[in-house]
Protein backbone atom coordinates (compact mmCIF):
# COMPACT_ATOMS: atom_id res chain seq x y z
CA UNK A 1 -5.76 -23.00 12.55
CA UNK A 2 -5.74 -23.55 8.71
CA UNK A 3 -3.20 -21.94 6.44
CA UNK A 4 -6.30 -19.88 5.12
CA UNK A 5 -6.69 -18.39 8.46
CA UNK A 6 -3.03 -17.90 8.53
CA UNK A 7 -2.90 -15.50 5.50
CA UNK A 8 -6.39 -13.83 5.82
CA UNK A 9 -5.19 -10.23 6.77
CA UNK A 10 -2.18 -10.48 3.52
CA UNK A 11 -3.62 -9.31 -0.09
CA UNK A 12 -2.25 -7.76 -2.94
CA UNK A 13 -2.82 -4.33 -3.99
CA UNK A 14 -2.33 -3.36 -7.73
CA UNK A 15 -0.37 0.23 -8.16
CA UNK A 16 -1.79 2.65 -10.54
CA UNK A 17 -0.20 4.96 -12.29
CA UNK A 18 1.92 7.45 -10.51
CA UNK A 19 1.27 6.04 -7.39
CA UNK A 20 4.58 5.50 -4.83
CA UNK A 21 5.12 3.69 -1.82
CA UNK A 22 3.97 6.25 0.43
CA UNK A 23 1.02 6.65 -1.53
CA UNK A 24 0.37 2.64 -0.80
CA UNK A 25 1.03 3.13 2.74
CA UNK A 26 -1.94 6.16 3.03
CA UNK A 27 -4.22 4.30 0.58
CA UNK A 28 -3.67 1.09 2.76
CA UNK A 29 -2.22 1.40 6.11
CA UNK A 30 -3.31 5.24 6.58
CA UNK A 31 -0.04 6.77 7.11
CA UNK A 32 3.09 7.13 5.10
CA UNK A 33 4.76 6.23 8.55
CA UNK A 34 3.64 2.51 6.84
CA UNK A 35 6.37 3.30 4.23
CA UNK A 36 8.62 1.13 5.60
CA UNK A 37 6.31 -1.75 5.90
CA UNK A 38 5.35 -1.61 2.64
CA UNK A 39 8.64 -1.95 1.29
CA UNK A 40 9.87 -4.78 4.03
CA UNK A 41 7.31 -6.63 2.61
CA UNK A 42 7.73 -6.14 -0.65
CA UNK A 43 11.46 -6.25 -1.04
CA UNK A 44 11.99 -2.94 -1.70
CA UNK A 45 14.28 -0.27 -0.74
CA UNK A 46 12.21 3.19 0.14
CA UNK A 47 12.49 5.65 -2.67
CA UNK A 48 12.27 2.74 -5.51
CA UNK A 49 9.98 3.40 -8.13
CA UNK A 50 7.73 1.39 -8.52
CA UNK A 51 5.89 0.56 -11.88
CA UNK A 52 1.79 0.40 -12.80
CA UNK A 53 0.49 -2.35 -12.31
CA UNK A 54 2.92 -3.81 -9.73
CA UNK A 55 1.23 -6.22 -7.36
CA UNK A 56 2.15 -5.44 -3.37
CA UNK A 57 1.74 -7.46 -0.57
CA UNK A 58 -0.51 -5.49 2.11
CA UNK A 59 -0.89 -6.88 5.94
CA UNK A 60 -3.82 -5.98 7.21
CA UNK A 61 -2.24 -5.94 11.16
CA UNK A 62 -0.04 -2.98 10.46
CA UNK A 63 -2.94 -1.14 9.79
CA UNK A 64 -2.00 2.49 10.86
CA UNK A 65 -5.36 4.63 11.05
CA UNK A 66 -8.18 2.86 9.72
CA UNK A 67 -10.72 5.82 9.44
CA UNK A 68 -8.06 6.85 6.73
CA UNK A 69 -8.24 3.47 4.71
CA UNK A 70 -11.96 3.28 5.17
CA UNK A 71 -11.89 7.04 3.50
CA UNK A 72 -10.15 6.23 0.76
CA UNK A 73 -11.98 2.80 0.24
CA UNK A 74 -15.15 4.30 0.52
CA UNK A 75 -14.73 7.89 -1.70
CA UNK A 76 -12.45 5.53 -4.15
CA UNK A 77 -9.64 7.72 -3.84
CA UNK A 78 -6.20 6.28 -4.47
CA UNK A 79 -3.58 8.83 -3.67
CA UNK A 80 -0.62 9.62 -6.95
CA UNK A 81 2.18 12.01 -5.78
CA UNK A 82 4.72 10.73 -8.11
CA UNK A 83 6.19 13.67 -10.72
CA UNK A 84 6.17 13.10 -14.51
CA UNK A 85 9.28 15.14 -15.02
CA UNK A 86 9.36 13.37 -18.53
């Protein structure tokens, strides 16, 4: 197996504005329970902000519900929950 093979279900996903981890883990994975994984992956703790335009690493295999992520992919929705309390 080649090391393409190896790292064909890893990509990077580019956050938009407003957008927080859980929002990443519906928009990707399908459920915020993917929360976690996102921020394992990442490095993160869960609850850091995290800024536009802030490249994640998404696994494909810990794909929670993917009639969600096919949704979203589909109707180009990409979920921001994060309060401007500026």
């Amino acid at each position: 197996m080649s090391d393409n093979n190896l790292n064909s279900n890893i990509y990077t996903v580019t956050v938009e504005p407003g957008q927080t981890t859980e929002d990443i883990a519906l928009q990707e994975y399908g459920h915020v329970d993917a929360t976690y994984s996102v921020c394992k992956d990442n490095g993160l703790d869960i609850g850091t902000e995290i800024n536009p335009g802030t490249d994640l690493l998404i696994n494909r295999e810990n794909v929670i519900n993917e009639d969600v992520v096919n949704f979203y992919k589909k109707e180009k929705i990409k979920p921001a929950t994060q309060l401007n309390l500026d």
